[in-house]
C-alpha atoms as a PDB file:
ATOM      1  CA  UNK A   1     -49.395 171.520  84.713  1.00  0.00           C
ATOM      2  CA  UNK A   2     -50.763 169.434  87.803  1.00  0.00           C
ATOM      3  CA  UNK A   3     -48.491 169.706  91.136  1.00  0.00           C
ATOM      4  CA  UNK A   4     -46.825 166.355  91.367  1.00  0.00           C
ATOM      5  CA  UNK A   5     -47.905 166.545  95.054  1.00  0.00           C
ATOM      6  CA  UNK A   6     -51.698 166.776  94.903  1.00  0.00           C
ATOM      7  CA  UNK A   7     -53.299 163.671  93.498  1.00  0.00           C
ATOM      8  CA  UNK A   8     -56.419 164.345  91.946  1.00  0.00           C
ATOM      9  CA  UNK A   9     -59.029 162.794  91.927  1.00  0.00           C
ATOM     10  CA  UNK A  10     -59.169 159.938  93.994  1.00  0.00           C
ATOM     11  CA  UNK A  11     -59.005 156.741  91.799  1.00  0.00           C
ATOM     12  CA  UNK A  12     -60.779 153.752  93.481  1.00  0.00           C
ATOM     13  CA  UNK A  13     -57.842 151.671  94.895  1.00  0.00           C
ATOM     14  CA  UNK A  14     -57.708 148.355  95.043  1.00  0.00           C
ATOM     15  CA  UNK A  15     -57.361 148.224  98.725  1.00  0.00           C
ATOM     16  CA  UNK A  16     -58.587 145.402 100.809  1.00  0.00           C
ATOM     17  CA  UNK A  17     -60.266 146.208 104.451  1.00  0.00           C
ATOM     18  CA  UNK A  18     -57.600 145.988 107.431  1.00  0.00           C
ATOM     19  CA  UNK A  19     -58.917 144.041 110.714  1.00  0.00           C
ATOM     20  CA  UNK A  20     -60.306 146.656 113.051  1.00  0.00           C
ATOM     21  CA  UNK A  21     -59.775 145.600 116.534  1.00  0.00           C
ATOM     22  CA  UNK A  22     -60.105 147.765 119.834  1.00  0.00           C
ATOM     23  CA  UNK A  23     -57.724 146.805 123.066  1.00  0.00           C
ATOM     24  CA  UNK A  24     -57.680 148.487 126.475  1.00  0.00           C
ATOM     25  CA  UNK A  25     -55.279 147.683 128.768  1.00  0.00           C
ATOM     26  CA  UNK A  26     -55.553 147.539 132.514  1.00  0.00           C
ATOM     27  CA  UNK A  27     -58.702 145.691 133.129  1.00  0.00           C
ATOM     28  CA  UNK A  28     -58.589 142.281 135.120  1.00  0.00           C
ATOM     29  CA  UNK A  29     -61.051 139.976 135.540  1.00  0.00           C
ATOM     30  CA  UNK A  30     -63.611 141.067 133.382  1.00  0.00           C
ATOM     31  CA  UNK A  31     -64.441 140.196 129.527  1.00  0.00           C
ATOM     32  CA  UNK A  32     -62.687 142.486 127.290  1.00  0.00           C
ATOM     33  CA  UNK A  33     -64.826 145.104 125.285  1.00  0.00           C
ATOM     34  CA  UNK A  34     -62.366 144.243 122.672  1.00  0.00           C
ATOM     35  CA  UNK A  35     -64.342 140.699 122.138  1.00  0.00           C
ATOM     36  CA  UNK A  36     -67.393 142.730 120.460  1.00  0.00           C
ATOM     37  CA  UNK A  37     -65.493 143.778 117.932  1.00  0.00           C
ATOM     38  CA  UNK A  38     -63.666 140.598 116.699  1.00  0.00           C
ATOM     39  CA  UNK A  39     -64.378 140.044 112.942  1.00  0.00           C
ATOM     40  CA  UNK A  40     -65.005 143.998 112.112  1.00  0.00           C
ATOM     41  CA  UNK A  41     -62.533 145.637 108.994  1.00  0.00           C
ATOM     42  CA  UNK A  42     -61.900 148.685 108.826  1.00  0.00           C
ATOM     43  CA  UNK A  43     -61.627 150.464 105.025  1.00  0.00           C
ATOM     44  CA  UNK A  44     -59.637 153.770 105.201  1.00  0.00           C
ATOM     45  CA  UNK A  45     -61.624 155.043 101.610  1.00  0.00           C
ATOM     46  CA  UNK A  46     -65.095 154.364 103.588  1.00  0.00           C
ATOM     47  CA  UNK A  47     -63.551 155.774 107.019  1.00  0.00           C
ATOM     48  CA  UNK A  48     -61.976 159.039 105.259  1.00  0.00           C
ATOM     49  CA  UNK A  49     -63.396 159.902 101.795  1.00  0.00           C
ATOM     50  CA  UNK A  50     -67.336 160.817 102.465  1.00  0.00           C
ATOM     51  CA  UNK A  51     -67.373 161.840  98.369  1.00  0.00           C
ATOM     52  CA  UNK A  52     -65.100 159.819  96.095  1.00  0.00           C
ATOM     53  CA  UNK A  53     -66.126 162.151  93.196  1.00  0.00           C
ATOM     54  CA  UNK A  54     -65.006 165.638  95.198  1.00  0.00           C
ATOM     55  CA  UNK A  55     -62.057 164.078  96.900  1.00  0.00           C
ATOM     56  CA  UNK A  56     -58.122 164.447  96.405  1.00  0.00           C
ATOM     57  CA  UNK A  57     -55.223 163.696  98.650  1.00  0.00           C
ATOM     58  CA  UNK A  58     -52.085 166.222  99.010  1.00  0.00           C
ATOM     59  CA  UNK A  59     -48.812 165.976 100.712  1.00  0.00           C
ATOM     60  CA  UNK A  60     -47.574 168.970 102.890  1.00  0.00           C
ATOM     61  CA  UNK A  61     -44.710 171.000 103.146  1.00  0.00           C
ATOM     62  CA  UNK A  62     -43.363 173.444 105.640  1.00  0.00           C
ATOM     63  CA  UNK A  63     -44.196 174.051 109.207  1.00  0.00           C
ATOM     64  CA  UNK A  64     -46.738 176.538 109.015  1.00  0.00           C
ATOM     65  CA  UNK A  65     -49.785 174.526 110.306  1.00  0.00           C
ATOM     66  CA  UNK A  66     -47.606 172.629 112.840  1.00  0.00           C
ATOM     67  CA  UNK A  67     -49.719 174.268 115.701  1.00  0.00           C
ATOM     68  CA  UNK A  68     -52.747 172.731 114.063  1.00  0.00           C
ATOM     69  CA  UNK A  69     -51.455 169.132 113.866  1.00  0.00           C
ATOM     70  CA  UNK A  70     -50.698 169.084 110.294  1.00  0.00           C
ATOM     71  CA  UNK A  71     -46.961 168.678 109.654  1.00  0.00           C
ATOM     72  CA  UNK A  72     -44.510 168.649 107.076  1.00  0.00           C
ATOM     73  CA  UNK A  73     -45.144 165.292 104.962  1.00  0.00           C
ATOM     74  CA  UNK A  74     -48.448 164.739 105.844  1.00  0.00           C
ATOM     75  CA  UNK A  75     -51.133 163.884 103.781  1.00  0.00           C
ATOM     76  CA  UNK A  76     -54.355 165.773 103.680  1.00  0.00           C
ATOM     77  CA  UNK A  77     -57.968 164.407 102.740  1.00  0.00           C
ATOM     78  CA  UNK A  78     -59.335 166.898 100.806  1.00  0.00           C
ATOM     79  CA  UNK A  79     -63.161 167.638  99.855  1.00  0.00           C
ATOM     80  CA  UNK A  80     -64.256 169.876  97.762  1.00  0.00           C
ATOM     81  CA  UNK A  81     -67.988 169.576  97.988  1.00  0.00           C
ATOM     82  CA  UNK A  82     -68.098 171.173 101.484  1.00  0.00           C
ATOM     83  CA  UNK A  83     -68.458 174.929 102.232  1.00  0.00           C
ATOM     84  CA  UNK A  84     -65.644 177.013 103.804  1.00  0.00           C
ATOM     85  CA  UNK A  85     -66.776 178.298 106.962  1.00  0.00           C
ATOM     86  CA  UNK A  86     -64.682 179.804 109.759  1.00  0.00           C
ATOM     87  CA  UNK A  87     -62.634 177.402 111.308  1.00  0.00           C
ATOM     88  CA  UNK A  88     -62.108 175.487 108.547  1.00  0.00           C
ATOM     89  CA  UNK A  89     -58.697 174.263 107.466  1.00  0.00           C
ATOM     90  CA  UNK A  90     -58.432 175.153 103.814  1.00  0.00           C
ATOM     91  CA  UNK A  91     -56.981 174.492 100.553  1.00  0.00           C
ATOM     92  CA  UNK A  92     -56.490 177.596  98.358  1.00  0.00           C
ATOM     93  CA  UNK A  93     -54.744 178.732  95.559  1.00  0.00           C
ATOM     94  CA  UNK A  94     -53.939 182.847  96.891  1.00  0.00           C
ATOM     95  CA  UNK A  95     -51.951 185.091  94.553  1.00  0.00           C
ATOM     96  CA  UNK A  96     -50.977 182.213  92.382  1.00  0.00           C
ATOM     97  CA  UNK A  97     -49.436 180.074  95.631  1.00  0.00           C
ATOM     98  CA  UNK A  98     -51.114 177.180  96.703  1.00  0.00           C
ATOM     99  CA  UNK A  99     -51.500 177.538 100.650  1.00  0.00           C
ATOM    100  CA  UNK A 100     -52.929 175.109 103.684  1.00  0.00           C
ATOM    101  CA  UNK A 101     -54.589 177.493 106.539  1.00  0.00           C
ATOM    102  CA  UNK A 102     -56.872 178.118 108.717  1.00  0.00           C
ATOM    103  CA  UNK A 103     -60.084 180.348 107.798  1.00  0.00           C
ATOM    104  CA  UNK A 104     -61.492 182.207 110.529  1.00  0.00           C
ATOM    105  CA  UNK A 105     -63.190 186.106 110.600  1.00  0.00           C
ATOM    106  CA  UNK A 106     -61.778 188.391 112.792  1.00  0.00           C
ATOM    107  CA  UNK A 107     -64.333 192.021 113.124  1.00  0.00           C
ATOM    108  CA  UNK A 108     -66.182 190.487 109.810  1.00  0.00           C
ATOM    109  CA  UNK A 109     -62.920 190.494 108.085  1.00  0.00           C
ATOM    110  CA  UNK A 110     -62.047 187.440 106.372  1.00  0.00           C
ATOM    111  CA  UNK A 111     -58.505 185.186 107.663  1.00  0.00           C
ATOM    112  CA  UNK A 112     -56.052 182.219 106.387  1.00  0.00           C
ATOM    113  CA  UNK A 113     -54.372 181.764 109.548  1.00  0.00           C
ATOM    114  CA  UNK A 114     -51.397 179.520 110.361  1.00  0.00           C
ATOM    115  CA  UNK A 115     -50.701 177.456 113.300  1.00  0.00           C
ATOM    116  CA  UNK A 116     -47.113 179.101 113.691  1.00  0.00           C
ATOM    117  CA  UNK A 117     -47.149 182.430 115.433  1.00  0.00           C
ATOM    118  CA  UNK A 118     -43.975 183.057 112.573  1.00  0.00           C
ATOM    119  CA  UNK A 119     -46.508 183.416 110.391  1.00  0.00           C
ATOM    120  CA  UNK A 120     -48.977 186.751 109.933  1.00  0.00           C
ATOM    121  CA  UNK A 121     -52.392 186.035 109.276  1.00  0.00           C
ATOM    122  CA  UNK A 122     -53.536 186.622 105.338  1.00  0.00           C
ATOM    123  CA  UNK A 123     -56.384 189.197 104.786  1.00  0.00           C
ATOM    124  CA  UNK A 124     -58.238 187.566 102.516  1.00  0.00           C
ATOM    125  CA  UNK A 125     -59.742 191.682 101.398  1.00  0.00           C
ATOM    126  CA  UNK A 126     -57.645 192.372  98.062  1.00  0.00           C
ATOM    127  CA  UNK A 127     -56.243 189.198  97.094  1.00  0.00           C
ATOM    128  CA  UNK A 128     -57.323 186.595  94.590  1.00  0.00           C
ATOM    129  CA  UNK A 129     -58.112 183.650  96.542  1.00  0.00           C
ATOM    130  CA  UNK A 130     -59.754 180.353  95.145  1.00  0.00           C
ATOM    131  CA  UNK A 131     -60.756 177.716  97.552  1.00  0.00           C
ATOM    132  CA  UNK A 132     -59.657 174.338  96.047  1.00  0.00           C
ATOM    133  CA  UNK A 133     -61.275 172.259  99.185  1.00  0.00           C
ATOM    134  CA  UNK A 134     -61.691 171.858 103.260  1.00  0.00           C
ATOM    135  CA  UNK A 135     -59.478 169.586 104.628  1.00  0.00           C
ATOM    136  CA  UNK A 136     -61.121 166.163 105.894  1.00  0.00           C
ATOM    137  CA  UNK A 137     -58.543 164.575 107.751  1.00  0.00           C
ATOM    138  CA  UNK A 138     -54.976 164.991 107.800  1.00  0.00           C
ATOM    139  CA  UNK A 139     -52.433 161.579 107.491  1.00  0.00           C
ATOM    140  CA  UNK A 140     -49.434 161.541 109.441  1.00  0.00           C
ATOM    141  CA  UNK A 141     -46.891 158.701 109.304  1.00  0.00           C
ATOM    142  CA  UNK A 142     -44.682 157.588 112.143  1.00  0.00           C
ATOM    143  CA  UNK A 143     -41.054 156.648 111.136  1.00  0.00           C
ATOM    144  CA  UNK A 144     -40.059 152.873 111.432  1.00  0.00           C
END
């Protein structure tokens, strides 16, 4: 049974592209940069998913990867075409627990590191560990 928090895979939304605009405050007497940019969208699926096919969102829970900048609630971009490599923010399935962390090597061993000193690094040696993706870009929503 699918975790009702990971959405898999990405359907193609019917989402229309938002008005892009770019404003700096501050400067007098001069055009604004902003101008050359008037009439340009911006489309979160083109900005964020680089492969629709390998793509899945997932929300977050817990404050383990706070120190990161991924909190609980967010929503992660997910791809899982691209190859772990150290310093990665992952998406694995360890021991039967689906986890969020950070993979780095520390003397050639292998990591999943969390962004909250509470929490002890994972060696990565004797467990089962299956990499589900490497996190994209991370979605965090401001209360209104």
């Amino acid at each position: 049974m699918r975790d009702p928090e990971i959405h898999y895979p990405l359907p193609a939304p019917p989402l229309r592209p938002l008005p892009l605009t770019t404003i700096l405050a501050g400067i007098s007497g001069f055009p604004s940069p902003a101008e050359d940019y008037v009439g340009r969208t911006l489309d979160l699926n083109e900005r964020l998913v680089k492969r629709p096919s390998a793509t899945f969102f997932m929300s977050v829970k817990g404050d383990s990867m706070d120190g990161f900048g991924i909190q609980d609630g967010d929503t992660l971009v997910v791809d899982r075409s691209i190859d772990p490599r150290p310093g990665h923010i992952l998406v694995a399935l360890v021991d039967g627990e689906v986890i969020v962390k950070r993979y780095e090597k520390r003397q050639g061993q292998p990591l999943l590191c969390s962004g909250n000193p509470r929490y002890a690094p994972i060696p990565l040696t004797d467990l089962d560990c299956q990499v589900w993706g490497v996190v994209r870009s991370v979605i965090h929503e401001h209360p209104v």
